[in-house]
N, C-alpha and C. Protein backbone atom coordinates (compact mmCIF):
# COMPACT_ATOMS: atom_id res chain seq x y z
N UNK A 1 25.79 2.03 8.13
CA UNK A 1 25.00 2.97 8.89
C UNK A 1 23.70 2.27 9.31
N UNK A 2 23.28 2.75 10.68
CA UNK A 2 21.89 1.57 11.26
C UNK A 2 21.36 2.77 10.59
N UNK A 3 19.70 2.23 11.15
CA UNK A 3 18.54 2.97 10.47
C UNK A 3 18.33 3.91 11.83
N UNK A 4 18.89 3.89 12.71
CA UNK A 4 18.61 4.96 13.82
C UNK A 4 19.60 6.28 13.34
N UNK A 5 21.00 5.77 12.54
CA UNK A 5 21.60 6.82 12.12
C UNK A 5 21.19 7.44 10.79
N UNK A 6 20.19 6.63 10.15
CA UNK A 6 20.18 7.38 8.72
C UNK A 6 19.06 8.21 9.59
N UNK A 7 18.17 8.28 9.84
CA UNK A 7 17.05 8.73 10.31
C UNK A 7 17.43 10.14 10.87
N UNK A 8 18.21 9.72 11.74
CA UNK A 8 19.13 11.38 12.26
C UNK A 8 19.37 12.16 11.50
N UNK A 9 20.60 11.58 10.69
CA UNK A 9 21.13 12.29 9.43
C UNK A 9 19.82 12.97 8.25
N UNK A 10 18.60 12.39 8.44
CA UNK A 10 17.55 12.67 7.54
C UNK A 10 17.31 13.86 8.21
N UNK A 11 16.79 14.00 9.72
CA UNK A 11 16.48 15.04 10.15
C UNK A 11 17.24 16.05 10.36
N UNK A 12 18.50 16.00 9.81
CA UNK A 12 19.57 17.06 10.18
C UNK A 12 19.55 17.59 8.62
N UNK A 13 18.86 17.11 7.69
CA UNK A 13 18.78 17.44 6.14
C UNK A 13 20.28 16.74 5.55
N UNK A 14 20.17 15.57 5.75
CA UNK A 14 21.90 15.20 5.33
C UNK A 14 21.01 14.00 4.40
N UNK A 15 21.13 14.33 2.88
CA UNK A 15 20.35 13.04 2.24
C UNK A 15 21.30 12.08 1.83
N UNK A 16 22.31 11.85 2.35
CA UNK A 16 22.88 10.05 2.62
C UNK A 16 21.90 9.17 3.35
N UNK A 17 21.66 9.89 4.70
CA UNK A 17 20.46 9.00 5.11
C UNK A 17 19.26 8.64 4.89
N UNK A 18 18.83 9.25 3.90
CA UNK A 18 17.56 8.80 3.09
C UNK A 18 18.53 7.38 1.91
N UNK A 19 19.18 7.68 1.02
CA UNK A 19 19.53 7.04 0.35
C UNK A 19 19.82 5.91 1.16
N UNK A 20 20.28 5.56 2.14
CA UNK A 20 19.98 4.14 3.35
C UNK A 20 18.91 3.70 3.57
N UNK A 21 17.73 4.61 4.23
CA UNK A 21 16.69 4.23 4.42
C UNK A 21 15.99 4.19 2.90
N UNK A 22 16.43 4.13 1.90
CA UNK A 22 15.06 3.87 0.59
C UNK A 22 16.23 2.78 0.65
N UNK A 23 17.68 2.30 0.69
CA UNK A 23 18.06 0.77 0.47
C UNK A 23 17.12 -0.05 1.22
N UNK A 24 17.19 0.10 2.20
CA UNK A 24 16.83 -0.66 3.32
C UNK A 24 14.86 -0.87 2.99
N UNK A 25 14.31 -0.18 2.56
CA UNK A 25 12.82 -0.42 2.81
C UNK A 25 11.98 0.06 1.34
N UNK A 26 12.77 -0.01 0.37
CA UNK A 26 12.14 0.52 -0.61
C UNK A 26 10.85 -1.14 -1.70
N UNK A 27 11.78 -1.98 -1.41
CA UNK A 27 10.75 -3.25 -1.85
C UNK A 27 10.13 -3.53 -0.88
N UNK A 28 9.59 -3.13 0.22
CA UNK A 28 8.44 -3.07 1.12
C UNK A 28 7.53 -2.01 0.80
N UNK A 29 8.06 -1.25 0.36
CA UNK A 29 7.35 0.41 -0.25
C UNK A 29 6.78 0.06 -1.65
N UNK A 30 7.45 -0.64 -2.38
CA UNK A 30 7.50 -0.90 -4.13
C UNK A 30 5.96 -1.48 -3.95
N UNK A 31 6.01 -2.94 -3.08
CA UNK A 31 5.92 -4.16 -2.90
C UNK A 31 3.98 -3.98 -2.76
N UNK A 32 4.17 -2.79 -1.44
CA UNK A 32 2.90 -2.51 -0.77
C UNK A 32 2.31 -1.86 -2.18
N UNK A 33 3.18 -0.47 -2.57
CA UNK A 33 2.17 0.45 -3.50
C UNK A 33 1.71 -0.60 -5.07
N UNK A 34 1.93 -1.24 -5.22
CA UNK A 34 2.11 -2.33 -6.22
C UNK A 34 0.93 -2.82 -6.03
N UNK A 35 0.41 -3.77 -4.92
CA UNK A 35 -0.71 -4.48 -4.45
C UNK A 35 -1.24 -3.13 -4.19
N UNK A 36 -1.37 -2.29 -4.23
CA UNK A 36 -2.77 -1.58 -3.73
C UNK A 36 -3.16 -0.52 -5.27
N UNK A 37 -2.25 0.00 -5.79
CA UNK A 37 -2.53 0.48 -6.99
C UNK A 37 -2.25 -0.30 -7.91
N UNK A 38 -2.26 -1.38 -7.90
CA UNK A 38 -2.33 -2.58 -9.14
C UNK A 38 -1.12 -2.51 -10.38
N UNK A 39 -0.28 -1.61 -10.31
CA UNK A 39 0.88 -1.65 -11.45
C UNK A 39 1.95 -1.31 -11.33
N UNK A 40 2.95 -1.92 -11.91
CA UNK A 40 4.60 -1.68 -11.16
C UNK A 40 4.47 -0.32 -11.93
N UNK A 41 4.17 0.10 -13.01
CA UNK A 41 4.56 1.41 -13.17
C UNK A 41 3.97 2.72 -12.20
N UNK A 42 2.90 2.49 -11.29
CA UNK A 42 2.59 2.91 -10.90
C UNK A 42 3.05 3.14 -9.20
N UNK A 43 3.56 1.58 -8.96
CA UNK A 43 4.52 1.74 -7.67
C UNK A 43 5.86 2.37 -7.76
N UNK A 44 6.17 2.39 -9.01
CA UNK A 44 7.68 2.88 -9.00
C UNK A 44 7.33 4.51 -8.72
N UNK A 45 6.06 5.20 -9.52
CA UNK A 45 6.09 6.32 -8.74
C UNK A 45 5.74 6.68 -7.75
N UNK A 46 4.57 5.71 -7.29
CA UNK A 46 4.86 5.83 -5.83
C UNK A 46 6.28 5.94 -4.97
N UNK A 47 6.81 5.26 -5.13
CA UNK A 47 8.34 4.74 -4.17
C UNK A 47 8.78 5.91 -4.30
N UNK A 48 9.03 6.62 -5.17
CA UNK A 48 9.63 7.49 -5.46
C UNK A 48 9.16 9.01 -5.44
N UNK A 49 7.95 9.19 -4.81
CA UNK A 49 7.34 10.07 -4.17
C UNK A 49 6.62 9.97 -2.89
N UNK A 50 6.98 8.53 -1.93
CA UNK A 50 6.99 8.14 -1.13
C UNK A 50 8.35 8.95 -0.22
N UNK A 51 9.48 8.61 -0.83
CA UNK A 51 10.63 9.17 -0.20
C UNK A 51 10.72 9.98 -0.50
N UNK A 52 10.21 11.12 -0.77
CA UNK A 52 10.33 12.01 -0.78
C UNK A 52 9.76 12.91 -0.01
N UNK A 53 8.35 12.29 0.43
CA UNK A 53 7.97 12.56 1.53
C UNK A 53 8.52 12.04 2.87
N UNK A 54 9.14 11.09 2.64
CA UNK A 54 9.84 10.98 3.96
C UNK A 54 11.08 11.53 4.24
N UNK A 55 11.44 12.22 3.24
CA UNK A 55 12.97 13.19 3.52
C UNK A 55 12.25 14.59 4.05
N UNK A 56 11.28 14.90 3.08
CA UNK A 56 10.18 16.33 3.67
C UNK A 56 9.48 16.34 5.25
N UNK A 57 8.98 14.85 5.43
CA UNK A 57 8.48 14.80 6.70
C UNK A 57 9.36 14.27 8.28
N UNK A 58 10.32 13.88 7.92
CA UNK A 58 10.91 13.21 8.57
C UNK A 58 11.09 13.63 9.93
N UNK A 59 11.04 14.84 9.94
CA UNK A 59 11.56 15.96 11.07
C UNK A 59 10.44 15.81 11.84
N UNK A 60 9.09 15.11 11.48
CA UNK A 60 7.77 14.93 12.41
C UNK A 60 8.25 13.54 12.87
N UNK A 61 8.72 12.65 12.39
CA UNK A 61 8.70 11.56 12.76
C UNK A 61 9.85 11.14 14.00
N UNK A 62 8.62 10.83 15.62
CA UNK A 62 9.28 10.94 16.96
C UNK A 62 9.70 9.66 17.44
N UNK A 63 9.55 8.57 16.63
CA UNK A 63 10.47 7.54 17.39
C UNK A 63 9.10 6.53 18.11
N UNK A 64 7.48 7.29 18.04
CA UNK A 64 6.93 6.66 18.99
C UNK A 64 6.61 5.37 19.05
N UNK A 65 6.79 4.68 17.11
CA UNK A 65 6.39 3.87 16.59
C UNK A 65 7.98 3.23 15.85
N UNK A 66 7.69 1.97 15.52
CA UNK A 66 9.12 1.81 14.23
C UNK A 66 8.86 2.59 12.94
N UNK A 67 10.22 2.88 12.88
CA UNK A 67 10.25 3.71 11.10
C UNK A 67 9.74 2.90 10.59
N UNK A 68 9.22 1.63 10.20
CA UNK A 68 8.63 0.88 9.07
C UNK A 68 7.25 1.15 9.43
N UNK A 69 6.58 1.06 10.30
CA UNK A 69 5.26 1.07 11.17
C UNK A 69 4.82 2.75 10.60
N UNK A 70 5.62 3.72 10.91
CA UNK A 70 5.61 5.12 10.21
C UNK A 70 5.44 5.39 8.48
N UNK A 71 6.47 4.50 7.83
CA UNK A 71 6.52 4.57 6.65
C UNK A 71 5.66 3.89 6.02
N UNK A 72 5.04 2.60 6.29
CA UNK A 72 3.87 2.22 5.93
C UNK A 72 2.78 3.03 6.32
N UNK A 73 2.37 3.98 6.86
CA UNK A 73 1.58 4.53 7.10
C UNK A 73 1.49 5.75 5.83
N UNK A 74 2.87 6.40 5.72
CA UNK A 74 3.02 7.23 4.78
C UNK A 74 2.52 6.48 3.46
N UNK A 75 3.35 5.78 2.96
CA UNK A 75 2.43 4.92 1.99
C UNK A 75 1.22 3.85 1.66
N UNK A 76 0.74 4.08 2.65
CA UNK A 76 -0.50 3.62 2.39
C UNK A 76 -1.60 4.94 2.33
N UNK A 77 -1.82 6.22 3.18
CA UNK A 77 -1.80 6.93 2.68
C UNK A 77 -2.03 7.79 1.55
N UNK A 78 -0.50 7.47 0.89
CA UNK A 78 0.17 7.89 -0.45
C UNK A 78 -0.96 7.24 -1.49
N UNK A 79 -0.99 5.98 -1.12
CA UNK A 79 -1.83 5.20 -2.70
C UNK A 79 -3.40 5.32 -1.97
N UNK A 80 -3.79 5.67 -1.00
CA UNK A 80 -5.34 5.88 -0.73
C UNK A 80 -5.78 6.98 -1.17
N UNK A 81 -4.86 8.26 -0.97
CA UNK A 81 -4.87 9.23 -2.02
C UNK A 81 -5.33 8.95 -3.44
N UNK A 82 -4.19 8.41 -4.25
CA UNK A 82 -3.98 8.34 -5.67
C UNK A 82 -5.10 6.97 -6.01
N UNK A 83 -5.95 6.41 -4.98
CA UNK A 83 -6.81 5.66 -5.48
C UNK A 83 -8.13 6.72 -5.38
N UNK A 84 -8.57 7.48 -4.46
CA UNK A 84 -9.34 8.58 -4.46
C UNK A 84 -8.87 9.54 -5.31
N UNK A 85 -8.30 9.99 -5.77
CA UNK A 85 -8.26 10.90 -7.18
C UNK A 85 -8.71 10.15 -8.28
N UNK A 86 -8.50 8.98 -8.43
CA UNK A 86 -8.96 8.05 -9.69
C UNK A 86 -10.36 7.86 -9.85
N UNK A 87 -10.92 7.65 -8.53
CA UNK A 87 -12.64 7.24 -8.12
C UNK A 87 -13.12 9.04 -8.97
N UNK A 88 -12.25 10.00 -8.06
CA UNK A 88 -12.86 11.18 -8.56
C UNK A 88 -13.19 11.35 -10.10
N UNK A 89 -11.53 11.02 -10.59
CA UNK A 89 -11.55 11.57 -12.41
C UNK A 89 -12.54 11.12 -13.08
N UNK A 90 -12.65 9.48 -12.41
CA UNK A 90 -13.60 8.61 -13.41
C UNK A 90 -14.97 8.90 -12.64
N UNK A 91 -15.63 9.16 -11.68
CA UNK A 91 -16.94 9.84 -11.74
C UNK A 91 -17.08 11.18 -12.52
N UNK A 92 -16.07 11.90 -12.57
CA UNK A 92 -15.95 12.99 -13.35
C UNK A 92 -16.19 12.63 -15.29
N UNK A 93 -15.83 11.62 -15.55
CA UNK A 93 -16.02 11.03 -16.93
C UNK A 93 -14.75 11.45 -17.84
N UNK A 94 -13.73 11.53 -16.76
CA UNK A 94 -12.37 11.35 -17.33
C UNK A 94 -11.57 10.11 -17.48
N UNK A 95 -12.35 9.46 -18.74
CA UNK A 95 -11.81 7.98 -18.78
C UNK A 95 -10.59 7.66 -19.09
N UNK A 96 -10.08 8.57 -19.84
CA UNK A 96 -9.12 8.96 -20.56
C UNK A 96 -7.85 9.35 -19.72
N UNK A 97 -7.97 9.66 -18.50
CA UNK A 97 -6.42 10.51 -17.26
C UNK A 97 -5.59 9.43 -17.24
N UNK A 98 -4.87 9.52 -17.38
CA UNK A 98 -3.40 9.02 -17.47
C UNK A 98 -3.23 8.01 -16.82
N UNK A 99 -3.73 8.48 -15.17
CA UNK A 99 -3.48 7.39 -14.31
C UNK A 99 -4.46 6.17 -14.05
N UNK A 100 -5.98 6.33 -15.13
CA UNK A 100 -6.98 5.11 -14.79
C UNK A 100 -6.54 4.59 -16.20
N UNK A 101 -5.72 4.90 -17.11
CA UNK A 101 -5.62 3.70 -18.15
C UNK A 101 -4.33 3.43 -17.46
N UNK A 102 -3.29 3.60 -16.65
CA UNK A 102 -2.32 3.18 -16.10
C UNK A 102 -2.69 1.67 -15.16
N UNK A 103 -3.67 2.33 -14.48
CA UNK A 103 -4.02 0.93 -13.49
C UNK A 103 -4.83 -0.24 -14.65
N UNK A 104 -5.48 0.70 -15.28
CA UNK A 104 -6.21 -0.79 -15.85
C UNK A 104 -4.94 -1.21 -17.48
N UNK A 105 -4.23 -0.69 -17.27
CA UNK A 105 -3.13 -1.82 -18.23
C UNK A 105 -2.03 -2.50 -17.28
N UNK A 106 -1.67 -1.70 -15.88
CA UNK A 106 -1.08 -2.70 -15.08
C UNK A 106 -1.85 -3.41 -14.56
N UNK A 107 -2.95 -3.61 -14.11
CA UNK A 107 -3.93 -4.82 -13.68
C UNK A 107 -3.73 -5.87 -14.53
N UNK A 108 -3.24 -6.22 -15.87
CA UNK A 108 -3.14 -7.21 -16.58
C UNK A 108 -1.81 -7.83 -16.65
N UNK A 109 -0.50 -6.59 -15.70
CA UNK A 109 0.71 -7.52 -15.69
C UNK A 109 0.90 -7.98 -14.08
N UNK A 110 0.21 -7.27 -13.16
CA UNK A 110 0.35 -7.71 -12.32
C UNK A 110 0.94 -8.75 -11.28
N UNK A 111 1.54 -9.24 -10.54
CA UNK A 111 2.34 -10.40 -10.59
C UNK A 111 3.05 -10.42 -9.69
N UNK A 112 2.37 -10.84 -8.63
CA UNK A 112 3.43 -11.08 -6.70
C UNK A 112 2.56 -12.30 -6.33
N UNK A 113 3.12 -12.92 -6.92
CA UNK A 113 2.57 -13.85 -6.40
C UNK A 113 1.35 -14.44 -6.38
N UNK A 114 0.63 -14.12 -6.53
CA UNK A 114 -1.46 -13.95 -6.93
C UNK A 114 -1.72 -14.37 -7.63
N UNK A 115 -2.90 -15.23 -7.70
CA UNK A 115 -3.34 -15.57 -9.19
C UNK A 115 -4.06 -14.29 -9.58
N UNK A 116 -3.96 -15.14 -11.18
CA UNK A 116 -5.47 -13.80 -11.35
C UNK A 116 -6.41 -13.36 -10.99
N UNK A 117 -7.15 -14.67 -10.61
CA UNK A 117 -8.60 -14.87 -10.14
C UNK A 117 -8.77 -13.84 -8.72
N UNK A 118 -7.76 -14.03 -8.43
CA UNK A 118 -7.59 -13.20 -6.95
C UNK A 118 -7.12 -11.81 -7.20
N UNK A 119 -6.20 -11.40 -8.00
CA UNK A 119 -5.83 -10.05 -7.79
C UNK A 119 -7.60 -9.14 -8.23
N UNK A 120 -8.07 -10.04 -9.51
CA UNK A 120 -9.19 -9.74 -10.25
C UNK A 120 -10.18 -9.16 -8.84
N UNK A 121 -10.42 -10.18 -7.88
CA UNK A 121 -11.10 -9.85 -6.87
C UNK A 121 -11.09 -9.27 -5.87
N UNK A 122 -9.03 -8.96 -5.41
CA UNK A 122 -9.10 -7.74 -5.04
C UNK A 122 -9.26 -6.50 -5.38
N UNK A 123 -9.01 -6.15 -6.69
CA UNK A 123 -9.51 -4.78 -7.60
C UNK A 123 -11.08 -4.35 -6.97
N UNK A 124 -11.93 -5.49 -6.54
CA UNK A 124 -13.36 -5.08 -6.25
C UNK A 124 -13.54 -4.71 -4.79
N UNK A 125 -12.04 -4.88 -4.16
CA UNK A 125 -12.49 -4.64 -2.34
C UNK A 125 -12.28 -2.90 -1.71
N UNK A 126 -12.90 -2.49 -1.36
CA UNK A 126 -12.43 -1.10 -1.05
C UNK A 126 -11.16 -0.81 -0.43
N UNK A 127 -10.52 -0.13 -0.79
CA UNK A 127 -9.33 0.69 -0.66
C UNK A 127 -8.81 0.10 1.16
N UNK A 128 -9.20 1.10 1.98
CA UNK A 128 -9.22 0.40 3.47
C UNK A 128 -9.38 -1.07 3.72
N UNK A 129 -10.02 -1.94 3.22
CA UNK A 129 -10.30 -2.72 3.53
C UNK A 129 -9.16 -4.22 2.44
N UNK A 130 -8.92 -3.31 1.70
CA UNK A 130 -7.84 -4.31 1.49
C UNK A 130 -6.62 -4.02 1.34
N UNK A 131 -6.60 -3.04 1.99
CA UNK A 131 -4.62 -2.41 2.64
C UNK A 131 -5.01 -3.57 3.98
N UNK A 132 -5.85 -3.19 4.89
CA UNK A 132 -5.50 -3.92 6.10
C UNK A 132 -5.44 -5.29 5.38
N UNK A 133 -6.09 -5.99 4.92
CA UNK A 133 -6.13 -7.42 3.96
C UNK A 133 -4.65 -7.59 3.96
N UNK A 134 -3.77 -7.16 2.96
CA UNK A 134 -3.27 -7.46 2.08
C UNK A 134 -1.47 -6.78 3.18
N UNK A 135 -1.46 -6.19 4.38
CA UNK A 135 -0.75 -5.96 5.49
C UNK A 135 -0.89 -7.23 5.94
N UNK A 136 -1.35 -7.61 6.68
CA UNK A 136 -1.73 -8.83 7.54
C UNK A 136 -1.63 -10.20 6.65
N UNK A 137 -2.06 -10.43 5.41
CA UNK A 137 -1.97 -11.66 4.98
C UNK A 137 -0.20 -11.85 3.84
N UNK A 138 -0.15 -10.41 3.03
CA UNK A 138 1.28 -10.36 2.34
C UNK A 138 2.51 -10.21 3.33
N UNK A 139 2.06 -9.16 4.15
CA UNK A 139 3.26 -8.54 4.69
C UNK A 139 3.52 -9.21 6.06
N UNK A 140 2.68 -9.68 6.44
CA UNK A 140 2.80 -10.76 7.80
C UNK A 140 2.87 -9.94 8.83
N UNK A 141 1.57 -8.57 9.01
CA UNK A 141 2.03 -7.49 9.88
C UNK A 141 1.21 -7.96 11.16
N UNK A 142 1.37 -7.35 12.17
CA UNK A 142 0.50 -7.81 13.22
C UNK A 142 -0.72 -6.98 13.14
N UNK A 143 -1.79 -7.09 13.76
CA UNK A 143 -2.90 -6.44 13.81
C UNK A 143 -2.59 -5.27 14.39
N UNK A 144 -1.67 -4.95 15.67
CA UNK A 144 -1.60 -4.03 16.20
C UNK A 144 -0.44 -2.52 15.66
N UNK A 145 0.17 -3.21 14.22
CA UNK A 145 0.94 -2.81 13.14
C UNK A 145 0.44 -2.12 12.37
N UNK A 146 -0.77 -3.06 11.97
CA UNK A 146 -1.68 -2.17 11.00
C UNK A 146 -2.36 -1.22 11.95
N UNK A 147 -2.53 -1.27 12.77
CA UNK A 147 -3.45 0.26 13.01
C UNK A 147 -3.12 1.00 13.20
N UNK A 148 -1.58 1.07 13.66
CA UNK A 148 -0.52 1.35 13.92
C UNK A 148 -0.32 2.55 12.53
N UNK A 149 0.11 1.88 11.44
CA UNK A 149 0.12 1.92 10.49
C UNK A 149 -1.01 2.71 10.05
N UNK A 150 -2.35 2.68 9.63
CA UNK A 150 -3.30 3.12 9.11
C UNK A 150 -3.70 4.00 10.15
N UNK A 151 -3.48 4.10 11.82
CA UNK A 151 -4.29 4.95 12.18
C UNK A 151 -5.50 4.76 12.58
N UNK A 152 -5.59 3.41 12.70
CA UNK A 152 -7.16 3.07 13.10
C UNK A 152 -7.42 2.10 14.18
N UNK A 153 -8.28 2.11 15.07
CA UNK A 153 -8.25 1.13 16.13
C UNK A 153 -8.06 -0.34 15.73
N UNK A 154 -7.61 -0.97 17.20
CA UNK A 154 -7.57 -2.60 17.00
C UNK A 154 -9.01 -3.37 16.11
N UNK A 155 -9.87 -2.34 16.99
CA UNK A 155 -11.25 -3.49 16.14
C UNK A 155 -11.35 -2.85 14.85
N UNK A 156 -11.48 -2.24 14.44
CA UNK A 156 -11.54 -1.05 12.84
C UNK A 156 -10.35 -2.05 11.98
N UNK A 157 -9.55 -2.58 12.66
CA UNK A 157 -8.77 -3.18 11.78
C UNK A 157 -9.37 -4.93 11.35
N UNK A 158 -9.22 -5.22 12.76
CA UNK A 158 -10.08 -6.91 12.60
C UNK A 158 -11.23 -6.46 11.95
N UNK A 159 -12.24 -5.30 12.03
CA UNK A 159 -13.56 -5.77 11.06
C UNK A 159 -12.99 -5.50 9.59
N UNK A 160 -12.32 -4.51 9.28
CA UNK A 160 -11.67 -4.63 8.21
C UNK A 160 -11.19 -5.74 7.59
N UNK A 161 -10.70 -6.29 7.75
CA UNK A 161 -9.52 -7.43 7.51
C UNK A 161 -10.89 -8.20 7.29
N UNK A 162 -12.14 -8.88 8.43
CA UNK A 162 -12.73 -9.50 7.87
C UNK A 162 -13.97 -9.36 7.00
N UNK A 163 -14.27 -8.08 6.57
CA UNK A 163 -15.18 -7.73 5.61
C UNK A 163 -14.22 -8.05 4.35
N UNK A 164 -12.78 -7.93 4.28
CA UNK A 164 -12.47 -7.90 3.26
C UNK A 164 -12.02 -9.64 2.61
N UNK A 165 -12.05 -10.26 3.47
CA UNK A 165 -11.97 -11.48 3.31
C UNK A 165 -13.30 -12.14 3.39
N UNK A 166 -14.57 -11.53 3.66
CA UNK A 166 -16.22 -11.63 3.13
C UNK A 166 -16.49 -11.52 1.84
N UNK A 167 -15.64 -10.43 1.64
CA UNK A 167 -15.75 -9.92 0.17
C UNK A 167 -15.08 -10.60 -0.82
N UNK A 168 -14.07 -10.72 -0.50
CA UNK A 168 -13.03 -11.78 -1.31
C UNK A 168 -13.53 -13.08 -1.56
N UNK A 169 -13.99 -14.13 -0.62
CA UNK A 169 -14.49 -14.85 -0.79
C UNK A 169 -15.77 -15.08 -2.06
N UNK A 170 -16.71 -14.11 -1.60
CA UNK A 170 -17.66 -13.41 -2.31
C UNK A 170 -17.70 -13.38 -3.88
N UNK A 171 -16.37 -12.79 -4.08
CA UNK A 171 -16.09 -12.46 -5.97
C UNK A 171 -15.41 -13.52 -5.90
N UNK A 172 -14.98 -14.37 -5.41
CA UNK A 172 -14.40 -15.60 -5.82
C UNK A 172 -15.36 -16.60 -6.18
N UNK A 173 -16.17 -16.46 -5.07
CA UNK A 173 -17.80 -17.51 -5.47
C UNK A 173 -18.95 -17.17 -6.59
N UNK A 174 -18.79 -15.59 -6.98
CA UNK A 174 -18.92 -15.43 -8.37
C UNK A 174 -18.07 -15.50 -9.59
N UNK A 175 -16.89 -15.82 -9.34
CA UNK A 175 -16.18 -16.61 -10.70
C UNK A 175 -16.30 -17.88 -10.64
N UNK A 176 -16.83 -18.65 -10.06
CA UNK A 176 -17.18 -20.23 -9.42
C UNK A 176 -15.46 -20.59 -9.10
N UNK A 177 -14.93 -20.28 -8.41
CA UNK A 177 -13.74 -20.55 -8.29
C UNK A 177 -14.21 -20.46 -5.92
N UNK A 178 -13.52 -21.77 -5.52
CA UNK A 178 -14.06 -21.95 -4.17
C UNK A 178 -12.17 -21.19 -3.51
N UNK A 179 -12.66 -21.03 -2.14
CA UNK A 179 -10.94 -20.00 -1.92
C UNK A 179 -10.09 -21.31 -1.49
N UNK A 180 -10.38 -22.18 -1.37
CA UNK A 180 -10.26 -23.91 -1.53
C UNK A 180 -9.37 -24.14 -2.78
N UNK A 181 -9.73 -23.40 -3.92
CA UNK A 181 -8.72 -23.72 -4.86
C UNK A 181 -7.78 -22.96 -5.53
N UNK A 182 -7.64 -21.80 -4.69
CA UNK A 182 -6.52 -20.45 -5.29
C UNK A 182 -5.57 -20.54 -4.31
């Protein structure tokens, strides 16, 4: 089945075609929520409440863009959310919620590829600013993908992308580590 037919079948409420489309794009889904909420246990629930929104929403989704271009949008999204509920709990002085000792014990298994030194320093880049990052440099997206994707103009994305590689640089030159050697 192509992905033009699962997609149909999604919007006709026929969930074979979801079970295609999560074959087909679910370690792009895993992959993304992983790098942005820092823990496989935490991407797996993403993924898995990712598609679920895309079996719920699907019936919005018009073709104007690629289903991947759409679905990255949904999940990125998804974990900008669940990174803003976390900012909330823990200004709230809920150190203790489930999901901020989740990220900070997957922050220590972390592991796509990254050194430490680097994932360490993306943990410090804001949310927006290192989805577009981490689209463009992991996922090999085009600029006009990500905004695509996020919803945000061509330039909103390039200043993005390079504040966040200001920044990166930045906490790298405070671990004395040069981006020369990661």
């Amino acid at each position: 089945m192509t992905e033009l037919e699962a997609i149909n079948r999604c919007q006709r409420g026929d969930i074979t075609g979801l079970d295609v489309l999560y074959e087909m794009h679910r370690t792009k889904v895993f992959n993304l929520s992983w790098r942005m909420l820092g823990s496989p246990h935490d991407a797996e629930d993403s993924l898995q409440e990712v598609f679920l929104k895309v079996f719920d929403r699907i019936k919005n989704y018009r073709g104007d863009s690629a289903f991947s271009t759409w679905l990255y949008r949904m999940t990125t999204n998804h974990c900008l959310d669940i990174l803003r509920r976390r900012k909330i709990l823990a200004f709230l002085g809920f150190e203790n919620a489930p999901e901020i000792q989740d990220k900070k014990a997957g922050a220590k298994v972390m592991d796509l590829g990254l050194s430490p030194v680097i994932t360490k320093a993306l943990e410090k880049i804001p949310a927006k600013q290192k989805a577009c990052l981490l689209m463009r440099e992991m996922d090999e997206l085009s600029y006009e993908d990500i905004a695509s994707a996020l919803q945000l103009s061509l330039g909103s994305v390039k200043s993005n992308i390079h504040r966040a590689k200001a920044l990166l640089k930045e906490e790298l030159e405070k671990e004395g580590v040069s981006p020369e050697d990661v």
